[in-house]
PDB file of N, CA and C in Angstrom:
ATOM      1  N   UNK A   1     111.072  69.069  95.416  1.00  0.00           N
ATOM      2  CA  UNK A   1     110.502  68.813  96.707  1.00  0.00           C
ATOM      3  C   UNK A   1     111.434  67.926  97.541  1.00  0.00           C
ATOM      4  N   UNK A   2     111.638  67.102  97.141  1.00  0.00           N
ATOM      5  CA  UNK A   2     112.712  65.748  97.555  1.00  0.00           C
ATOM      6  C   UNK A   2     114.012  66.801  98.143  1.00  0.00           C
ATOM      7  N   UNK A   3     114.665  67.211  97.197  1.00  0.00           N
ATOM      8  CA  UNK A   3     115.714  68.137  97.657  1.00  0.00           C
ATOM      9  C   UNK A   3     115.948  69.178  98.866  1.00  0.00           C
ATOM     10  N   UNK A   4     114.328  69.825  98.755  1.00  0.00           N
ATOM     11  CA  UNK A   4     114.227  70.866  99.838  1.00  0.00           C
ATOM     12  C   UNK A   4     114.198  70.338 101.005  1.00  0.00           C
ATOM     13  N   UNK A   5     113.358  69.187 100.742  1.00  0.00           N
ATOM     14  CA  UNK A   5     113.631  68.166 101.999  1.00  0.00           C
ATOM     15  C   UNK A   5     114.937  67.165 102.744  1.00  0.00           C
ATOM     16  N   UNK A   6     115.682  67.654 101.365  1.00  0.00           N
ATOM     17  CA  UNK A   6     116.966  66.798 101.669  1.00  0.00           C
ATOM     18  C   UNK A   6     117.974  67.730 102.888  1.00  0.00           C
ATOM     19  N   UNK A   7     117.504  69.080 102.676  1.00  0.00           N
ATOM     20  CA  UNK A   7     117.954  70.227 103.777  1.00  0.00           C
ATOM     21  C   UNK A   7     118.223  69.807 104.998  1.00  0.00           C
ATOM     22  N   UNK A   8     116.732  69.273 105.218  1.00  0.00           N
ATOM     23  CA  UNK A   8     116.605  68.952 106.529  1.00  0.00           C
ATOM     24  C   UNK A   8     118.030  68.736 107.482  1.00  0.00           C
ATOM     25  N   UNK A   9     118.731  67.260 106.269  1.00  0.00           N
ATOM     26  CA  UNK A   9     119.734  66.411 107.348  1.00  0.00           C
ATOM     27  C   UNK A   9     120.574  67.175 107.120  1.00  0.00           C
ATOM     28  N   UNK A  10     120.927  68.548 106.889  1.00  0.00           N
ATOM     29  CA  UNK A  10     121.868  69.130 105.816  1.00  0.00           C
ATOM     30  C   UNK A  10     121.754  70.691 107.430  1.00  0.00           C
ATOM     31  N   UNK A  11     120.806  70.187 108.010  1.00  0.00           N
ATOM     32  CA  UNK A  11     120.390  71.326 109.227  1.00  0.00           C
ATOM     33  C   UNK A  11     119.929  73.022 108.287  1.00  0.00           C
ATOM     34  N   UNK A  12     119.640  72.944 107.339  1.00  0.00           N
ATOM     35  CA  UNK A  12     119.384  74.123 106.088  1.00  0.00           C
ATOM     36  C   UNK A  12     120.723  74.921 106.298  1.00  0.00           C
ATOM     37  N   UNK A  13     121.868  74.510 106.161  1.00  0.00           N
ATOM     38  CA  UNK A  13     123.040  75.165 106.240  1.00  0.00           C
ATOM     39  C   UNK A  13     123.028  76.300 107.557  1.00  0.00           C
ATOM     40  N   UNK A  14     122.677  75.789 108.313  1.00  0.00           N
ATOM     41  CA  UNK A  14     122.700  76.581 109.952  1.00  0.00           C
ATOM     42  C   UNK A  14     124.571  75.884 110.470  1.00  0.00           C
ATOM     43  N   UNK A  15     124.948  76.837 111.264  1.00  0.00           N
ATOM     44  CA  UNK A  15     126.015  77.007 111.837  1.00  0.00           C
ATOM     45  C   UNK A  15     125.908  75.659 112.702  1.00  0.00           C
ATOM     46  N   UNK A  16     125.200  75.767 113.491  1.00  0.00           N
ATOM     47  CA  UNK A  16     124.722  74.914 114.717  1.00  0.00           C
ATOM     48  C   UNK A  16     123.513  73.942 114.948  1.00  0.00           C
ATOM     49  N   UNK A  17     123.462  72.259 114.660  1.00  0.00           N
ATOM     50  CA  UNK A  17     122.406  71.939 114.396  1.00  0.00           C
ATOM     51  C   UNK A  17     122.014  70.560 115.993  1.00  0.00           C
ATOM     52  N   UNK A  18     121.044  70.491 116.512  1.00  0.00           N
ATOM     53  CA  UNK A  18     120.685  70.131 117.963  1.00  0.00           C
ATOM     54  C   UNK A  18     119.720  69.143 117.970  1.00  0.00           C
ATOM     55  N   UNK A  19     120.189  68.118 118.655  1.00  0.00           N
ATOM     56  CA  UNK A  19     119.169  66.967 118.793  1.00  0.00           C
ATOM     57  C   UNK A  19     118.335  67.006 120.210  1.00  0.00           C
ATOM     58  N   UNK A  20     117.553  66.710 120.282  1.00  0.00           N
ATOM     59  CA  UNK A  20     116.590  66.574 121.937  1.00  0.00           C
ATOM     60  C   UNK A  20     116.260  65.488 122.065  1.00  0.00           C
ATOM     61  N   UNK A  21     116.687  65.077 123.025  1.00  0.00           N
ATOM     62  CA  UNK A  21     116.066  63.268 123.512  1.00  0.00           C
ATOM     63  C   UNK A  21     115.613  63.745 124.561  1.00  0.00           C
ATOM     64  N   UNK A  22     114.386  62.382 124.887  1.00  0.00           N
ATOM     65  CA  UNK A  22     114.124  62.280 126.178  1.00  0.00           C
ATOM     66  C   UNK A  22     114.155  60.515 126.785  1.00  0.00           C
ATOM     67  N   UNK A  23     114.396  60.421 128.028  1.00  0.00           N
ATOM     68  CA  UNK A  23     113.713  59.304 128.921  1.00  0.00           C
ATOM     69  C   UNK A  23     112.537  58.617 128.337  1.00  0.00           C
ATOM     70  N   UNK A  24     112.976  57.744 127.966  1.00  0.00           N
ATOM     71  CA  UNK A  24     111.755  56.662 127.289  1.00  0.00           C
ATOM     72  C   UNK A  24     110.393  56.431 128.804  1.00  0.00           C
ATOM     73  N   UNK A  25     110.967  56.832 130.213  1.00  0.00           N
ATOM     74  CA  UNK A  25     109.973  56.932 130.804  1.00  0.00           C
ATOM     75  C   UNK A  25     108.814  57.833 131.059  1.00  0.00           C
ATOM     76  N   UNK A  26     109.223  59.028 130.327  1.00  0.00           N
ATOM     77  CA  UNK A  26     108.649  59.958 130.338  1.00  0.00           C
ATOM     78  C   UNK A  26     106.629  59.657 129.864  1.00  0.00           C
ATOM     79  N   UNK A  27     105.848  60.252 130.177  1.00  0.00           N
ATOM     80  CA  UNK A  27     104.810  59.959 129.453  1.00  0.00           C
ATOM     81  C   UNK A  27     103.808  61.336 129.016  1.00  0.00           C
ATOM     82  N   UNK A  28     103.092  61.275 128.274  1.00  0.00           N
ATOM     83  CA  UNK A  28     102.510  62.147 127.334  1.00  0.00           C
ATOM     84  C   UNK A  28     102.304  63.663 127.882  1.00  0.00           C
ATOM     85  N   UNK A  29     102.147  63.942 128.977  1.00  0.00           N
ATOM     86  CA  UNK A  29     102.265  65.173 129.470  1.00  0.00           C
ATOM     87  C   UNK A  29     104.000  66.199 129.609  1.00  0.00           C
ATOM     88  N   UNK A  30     105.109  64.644 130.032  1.00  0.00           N
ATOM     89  CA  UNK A  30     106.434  65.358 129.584  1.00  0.00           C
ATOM     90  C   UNK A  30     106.165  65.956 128.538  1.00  0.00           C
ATOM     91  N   UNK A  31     106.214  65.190 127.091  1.00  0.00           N
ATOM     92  CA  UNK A  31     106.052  65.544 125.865  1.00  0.00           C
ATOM     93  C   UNK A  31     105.650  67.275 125.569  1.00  0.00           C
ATOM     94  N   UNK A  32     104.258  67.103 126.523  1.00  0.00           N
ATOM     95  CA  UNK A  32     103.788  68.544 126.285  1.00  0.00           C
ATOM     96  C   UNK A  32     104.617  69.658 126.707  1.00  0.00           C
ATOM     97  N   UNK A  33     105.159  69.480 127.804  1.00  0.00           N
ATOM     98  CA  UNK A  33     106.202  69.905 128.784  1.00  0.00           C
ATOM     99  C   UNK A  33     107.391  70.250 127.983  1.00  0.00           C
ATOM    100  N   UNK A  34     107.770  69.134 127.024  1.00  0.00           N
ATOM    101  CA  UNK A  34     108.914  69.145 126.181  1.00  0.00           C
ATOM    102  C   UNK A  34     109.040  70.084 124.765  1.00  0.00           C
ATOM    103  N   UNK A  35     107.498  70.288 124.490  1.00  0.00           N
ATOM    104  CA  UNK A  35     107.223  70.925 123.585  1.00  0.00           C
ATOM    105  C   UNK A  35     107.358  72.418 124.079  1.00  0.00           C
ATOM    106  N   UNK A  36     106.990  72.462 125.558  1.00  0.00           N
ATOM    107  CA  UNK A  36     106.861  74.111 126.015  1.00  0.00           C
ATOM    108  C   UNK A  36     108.481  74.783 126.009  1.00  0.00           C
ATOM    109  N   UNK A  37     109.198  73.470 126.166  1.00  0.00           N
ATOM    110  CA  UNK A  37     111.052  73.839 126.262  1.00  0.00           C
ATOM    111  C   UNK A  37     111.589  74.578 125.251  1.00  0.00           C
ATOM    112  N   UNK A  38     111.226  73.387 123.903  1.00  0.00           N
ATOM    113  CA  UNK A  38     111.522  73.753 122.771  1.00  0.00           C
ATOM    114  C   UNK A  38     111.193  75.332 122.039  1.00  0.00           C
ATOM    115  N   UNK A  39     109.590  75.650 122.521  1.00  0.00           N
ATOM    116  CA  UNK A  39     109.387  76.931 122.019  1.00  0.00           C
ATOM    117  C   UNK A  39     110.107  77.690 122.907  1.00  0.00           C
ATOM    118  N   UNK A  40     110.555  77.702 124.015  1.00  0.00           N
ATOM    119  CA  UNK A  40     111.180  78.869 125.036  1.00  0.00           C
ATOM    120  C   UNK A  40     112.540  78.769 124.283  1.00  0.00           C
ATOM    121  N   UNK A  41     113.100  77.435 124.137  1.00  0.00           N
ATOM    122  CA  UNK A  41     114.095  77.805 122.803  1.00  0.00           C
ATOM    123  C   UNK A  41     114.341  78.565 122.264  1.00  0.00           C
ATOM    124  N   UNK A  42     113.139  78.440 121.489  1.00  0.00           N
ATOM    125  CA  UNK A  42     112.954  79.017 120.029  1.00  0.00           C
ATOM    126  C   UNK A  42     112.645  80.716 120.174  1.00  0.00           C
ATOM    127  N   UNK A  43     111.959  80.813 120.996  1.00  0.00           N
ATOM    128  CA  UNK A  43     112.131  82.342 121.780  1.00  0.00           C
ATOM    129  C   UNK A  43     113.364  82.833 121.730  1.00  0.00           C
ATOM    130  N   UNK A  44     113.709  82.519 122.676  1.00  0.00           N
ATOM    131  CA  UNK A  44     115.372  83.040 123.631  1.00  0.00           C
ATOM    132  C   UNK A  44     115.985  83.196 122.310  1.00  0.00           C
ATOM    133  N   UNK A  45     116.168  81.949 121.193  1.00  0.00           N
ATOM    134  CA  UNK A  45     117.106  82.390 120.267  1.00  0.00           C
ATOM    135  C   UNK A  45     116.635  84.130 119.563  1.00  0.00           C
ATOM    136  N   UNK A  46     115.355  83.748 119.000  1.00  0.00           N
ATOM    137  CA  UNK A  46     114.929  84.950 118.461  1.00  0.00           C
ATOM    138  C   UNK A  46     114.932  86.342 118.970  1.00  0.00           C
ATOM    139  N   UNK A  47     115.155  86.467 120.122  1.00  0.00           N
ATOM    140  CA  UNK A  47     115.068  87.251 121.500  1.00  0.00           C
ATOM    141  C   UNK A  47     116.648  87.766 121.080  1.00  0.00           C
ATOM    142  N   UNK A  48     117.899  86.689 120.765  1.00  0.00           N
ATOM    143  CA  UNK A  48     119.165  87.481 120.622  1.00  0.00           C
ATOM    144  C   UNK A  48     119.232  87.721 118.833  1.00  0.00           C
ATOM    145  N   UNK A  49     118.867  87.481 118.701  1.00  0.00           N
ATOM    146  CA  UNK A  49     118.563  87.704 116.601  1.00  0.00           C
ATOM    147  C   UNK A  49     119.050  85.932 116.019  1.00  0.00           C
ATOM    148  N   UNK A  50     118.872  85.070 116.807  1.00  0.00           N
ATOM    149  CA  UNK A  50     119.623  84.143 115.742  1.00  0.00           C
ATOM    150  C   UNK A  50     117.561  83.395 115.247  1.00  0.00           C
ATOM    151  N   UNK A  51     118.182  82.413 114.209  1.00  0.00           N
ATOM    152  CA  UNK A  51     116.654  81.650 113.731  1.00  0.00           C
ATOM    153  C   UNK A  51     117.050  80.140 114.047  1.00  0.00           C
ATOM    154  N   UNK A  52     115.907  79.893 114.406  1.00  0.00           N
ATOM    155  CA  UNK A  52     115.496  78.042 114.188  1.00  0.00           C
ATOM    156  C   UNK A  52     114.876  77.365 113.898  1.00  0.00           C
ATOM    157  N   UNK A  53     114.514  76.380 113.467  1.00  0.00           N
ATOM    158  CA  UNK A  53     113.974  75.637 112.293  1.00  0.00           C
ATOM    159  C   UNK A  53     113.813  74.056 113.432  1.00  0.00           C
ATOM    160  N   UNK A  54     112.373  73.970 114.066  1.00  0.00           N
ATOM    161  CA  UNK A  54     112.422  72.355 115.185  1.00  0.00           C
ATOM    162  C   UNK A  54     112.015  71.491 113.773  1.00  0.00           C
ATOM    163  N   UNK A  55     112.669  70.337 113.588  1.00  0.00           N
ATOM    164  CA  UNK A  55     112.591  69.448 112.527  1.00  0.00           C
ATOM    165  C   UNK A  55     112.703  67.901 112.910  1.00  0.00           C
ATOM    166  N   UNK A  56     110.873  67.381 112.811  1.00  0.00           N
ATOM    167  CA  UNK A  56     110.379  66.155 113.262  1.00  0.00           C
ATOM    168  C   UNK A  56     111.438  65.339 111.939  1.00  0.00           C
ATOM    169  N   UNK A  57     111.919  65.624 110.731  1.00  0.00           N
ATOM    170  CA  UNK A  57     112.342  64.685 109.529  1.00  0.00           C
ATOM    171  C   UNK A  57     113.648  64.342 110.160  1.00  0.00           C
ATOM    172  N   UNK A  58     114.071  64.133 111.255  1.00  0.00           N
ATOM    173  CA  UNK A  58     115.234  63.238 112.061  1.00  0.00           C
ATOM    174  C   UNK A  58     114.837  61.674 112.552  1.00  0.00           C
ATOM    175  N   UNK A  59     113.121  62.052 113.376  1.00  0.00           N
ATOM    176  CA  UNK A  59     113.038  60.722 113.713  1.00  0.00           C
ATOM    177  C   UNK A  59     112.826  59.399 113.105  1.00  0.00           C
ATOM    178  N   UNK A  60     112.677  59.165 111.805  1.00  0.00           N
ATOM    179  CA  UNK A  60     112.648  57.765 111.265  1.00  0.00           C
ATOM    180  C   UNK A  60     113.734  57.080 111.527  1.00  0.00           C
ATOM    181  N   UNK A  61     114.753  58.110 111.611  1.00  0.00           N
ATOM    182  CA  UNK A  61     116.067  57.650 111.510  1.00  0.00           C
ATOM    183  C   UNK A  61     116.952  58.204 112.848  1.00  0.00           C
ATOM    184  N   UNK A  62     115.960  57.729 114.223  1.00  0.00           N
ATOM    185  CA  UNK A  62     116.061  57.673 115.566  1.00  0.00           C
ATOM    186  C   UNK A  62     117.491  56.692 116.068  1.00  0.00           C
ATOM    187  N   UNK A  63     117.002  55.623 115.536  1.00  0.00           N
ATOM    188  CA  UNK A  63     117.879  54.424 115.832  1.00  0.00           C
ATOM    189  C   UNK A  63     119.463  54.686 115.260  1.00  0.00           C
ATOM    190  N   UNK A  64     119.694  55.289 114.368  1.00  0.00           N
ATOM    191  CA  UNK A  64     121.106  55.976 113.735  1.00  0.00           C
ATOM    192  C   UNK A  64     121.534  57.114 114.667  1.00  0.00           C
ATOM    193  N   UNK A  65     120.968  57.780 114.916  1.00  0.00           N
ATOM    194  CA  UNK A  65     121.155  58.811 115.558  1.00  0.00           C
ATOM    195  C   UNK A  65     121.659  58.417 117.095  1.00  0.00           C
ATOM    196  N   UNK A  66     120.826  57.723 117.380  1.00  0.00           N
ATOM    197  CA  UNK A  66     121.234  56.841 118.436  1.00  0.00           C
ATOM    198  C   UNK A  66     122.758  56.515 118.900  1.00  0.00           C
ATOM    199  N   UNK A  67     122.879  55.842 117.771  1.00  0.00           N
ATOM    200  CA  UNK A  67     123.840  55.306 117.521  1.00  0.00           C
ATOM    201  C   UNK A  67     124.962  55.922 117.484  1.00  0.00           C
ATOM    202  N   UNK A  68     124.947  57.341 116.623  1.00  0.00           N
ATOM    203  CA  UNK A  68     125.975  58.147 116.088  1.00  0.00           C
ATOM    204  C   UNK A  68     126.264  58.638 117.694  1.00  0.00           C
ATOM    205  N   UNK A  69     125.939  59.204 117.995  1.00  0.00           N
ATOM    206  CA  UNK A  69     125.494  59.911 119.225  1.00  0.00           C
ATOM    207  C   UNK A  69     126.128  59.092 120.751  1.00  0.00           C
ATOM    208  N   UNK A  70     125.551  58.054 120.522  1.00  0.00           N
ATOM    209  CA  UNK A  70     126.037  57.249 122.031  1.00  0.00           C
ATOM    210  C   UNK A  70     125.099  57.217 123.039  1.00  0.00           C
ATOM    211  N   UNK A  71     123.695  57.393 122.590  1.00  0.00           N
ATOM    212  CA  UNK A  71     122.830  57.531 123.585  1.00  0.00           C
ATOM    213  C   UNK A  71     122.323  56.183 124.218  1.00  0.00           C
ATOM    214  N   UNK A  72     122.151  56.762 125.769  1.00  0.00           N
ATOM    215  CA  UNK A  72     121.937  55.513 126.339  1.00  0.00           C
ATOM    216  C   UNK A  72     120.356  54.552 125.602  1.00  0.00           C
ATOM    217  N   UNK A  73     120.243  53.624 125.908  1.00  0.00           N
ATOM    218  CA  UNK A  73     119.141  52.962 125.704  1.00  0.00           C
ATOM    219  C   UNK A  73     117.710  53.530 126.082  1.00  0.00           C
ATOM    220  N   UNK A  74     117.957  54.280 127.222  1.00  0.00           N
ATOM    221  CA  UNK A  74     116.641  54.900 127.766  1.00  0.00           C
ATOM    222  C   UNK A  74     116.181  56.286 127.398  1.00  0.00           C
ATOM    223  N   UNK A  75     116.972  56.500 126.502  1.00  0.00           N
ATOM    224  CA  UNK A  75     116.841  57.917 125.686  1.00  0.00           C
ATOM    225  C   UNK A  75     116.659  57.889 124.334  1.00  0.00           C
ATOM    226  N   UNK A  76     115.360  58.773 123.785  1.00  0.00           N
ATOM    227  CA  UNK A  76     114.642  58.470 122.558  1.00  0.00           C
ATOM    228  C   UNK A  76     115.160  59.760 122.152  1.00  0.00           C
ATOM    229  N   UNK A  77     115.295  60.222 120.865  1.00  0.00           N
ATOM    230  CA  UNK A  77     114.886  61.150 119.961  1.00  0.00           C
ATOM    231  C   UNK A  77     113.629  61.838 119.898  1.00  0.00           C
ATOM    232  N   UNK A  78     113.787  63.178 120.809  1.00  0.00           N
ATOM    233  CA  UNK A  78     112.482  64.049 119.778  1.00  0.00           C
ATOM    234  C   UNK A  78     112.329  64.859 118.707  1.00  0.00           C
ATOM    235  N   UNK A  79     113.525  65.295 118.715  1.00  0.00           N
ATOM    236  CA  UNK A  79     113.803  65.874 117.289  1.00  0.00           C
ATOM    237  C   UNK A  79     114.993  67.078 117.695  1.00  0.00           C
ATOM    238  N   UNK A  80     115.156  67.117 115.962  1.00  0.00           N
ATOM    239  CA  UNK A  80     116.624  68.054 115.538  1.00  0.00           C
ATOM    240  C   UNK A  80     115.848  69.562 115.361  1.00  0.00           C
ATOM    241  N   UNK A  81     116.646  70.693 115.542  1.00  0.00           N
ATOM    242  CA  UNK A  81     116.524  72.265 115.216  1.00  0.00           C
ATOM    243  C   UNK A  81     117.900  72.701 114.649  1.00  0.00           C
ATOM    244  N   UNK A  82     117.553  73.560 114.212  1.00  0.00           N
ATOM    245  CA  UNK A  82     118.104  74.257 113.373  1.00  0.00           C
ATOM    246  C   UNK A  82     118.675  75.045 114.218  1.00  0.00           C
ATOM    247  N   UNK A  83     119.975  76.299 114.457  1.00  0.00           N
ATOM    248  CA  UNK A  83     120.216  77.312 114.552  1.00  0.00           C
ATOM    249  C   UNK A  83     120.933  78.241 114.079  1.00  0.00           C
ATOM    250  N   UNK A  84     120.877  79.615 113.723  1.00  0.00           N
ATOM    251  CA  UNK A  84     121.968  79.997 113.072  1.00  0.00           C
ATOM    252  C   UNK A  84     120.676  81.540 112.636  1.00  0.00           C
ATOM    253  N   UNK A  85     121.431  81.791 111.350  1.00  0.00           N
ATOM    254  CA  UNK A  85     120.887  83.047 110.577  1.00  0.00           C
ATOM    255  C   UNK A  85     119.750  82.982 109.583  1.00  0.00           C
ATOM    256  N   UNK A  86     118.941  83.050 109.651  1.00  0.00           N
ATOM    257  CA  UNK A  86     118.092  82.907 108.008  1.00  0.00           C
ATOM    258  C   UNK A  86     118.444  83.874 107.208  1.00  0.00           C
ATOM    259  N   UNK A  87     119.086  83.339 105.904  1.00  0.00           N
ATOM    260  CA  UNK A  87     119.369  83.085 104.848  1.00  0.00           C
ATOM    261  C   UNK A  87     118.154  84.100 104.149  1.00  0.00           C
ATOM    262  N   UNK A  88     117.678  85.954 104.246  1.00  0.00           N
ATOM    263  CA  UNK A  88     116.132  86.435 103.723  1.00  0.00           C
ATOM    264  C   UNK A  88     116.656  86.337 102.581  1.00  0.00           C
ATOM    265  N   UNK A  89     117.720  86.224 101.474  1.00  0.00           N
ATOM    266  CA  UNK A  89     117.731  86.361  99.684  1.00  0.00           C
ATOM    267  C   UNK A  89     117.233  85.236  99.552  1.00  0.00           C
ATOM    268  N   UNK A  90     117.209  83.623 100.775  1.00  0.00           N
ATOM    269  CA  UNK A  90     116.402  82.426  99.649  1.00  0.00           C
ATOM    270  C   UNK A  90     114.879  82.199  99.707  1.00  0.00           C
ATOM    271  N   UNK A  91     114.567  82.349  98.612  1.00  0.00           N
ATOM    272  CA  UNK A  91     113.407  82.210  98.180  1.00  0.00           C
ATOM    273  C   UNK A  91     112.383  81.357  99.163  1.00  0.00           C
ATOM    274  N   UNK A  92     112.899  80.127  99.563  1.00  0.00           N
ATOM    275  CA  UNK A  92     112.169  79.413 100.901  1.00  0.00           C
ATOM    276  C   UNK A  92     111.681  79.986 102.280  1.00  0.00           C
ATOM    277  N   UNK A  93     112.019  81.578 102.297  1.00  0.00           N
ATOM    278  CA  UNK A  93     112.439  82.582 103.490  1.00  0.00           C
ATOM    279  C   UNK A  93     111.499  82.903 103.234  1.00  0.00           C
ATOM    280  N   UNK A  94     110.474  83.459 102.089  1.00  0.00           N
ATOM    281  CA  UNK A  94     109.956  84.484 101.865  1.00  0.00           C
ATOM    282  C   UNK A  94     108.659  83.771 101.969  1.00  0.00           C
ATOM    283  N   UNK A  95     108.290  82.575 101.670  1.00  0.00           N
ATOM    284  CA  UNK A  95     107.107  82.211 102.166  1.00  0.00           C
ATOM    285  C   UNK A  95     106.394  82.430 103.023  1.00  0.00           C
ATOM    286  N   UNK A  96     104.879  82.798 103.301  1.00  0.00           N
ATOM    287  CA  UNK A  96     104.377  83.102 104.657  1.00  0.00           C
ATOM    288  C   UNK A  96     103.573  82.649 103.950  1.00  0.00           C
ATOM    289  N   UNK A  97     102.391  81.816 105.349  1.00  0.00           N
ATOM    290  CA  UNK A  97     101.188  81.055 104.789  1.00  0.00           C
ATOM    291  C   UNK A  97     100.375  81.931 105.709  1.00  0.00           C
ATOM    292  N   UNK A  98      99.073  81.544 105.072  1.00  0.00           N
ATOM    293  CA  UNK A  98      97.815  81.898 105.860  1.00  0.00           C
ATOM    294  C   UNK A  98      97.684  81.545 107.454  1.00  0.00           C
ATOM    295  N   UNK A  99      96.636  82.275 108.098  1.00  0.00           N
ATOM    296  CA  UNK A  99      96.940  82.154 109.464  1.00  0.00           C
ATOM    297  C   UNK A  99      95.413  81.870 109.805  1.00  0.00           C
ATOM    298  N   UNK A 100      94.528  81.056 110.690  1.00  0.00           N
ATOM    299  CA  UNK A 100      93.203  81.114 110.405  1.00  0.00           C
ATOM    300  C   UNK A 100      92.767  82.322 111.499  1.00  0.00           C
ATOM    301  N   UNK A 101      91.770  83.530 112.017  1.00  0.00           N
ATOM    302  CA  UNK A 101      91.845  83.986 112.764  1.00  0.00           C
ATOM    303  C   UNK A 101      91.539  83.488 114.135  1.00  0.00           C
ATOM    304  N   UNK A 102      92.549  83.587 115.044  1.00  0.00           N
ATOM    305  CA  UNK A 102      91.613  82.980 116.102  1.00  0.00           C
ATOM    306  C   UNK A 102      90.597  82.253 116.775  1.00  0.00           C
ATOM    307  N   UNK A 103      89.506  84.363 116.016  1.00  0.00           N
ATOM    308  CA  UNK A 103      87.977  83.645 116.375  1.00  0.00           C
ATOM    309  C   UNK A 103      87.669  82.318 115.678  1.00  0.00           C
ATOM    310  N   UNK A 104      88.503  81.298 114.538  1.00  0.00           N
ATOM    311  CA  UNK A 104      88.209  80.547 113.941  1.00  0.00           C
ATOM    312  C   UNK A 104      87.988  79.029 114.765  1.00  0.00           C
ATOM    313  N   UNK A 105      88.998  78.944 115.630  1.00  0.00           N
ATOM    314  CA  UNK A 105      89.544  78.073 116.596  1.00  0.00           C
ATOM    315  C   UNK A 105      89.393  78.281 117.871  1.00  0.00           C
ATOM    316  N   UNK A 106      89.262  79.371 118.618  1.00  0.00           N
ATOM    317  CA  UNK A 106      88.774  79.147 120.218  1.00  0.00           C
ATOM    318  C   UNK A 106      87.268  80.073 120.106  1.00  0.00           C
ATOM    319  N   UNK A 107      87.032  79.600 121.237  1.00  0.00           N
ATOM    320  CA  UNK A 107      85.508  79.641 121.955  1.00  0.00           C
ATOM    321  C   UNK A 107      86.053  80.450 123.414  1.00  0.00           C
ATOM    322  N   UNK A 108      85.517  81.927 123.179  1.00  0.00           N
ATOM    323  CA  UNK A 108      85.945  82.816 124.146  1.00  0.00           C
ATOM    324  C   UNK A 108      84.708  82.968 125.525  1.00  0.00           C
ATOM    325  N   UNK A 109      84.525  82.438 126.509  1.00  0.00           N
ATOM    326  CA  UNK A 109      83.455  82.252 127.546  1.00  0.00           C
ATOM    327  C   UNK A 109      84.042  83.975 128.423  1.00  0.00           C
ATOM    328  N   UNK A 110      82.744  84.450 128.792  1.00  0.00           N
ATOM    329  CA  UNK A 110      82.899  85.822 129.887  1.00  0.00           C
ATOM    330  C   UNK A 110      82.130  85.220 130.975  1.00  0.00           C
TER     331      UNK A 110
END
């Protein structure tokens, strides 16, 4: 477990691995905003065949990154992605989890 997780900083052997900061002024609706970026990302890549992997296991270690990086003071870490090819012979690929249906989670009004 420890190991698979050790991937993470390792970007899961992707070609190309991407940090996202934002403006420490930003407030909770950016965020949401920031989240809508990331999936259009994550689209567009999939859209030309490449894969990505958005990976929150960067920020504990915000303040390094920081650092490595050169970022100004007013710019936080939201997190690292992945890009590149998935790897379908590793076994971690082949996982698919349950999905709940829909009707489980929204409330459809006519």
């Amino acid at each position: 477990m420890h190991e698979q997780h050790a991937q993470n900083y390792r970007f899961f052997g992707a070609p190309v691995g991407l940090f996202f900061t934002i403006d420490r002024v930003m407030g909770r609706g950016s965020w949401l905003d920031y989240g809508m970026f990331l999936q259009a990302i994550m689209t567009a890549a999939r859209g030309r065949g490449l894969d990505t992997c958005p990976q929150a296991a960067f920020t504990p270690f915000h303040q390094v990154i920081a650092e490595q990086l050169g970022l100004p003071p007013n710019e936080q870490l939201v997190c690292g992605m992945s890009l590149g090819f998935a790897d379908e012979s590793a076994p971690v690929n082949a996982l698919r989890t349950e999905r709940e249906p829909v009707e489980q989670f929204t409330r459809f009004l006519d």
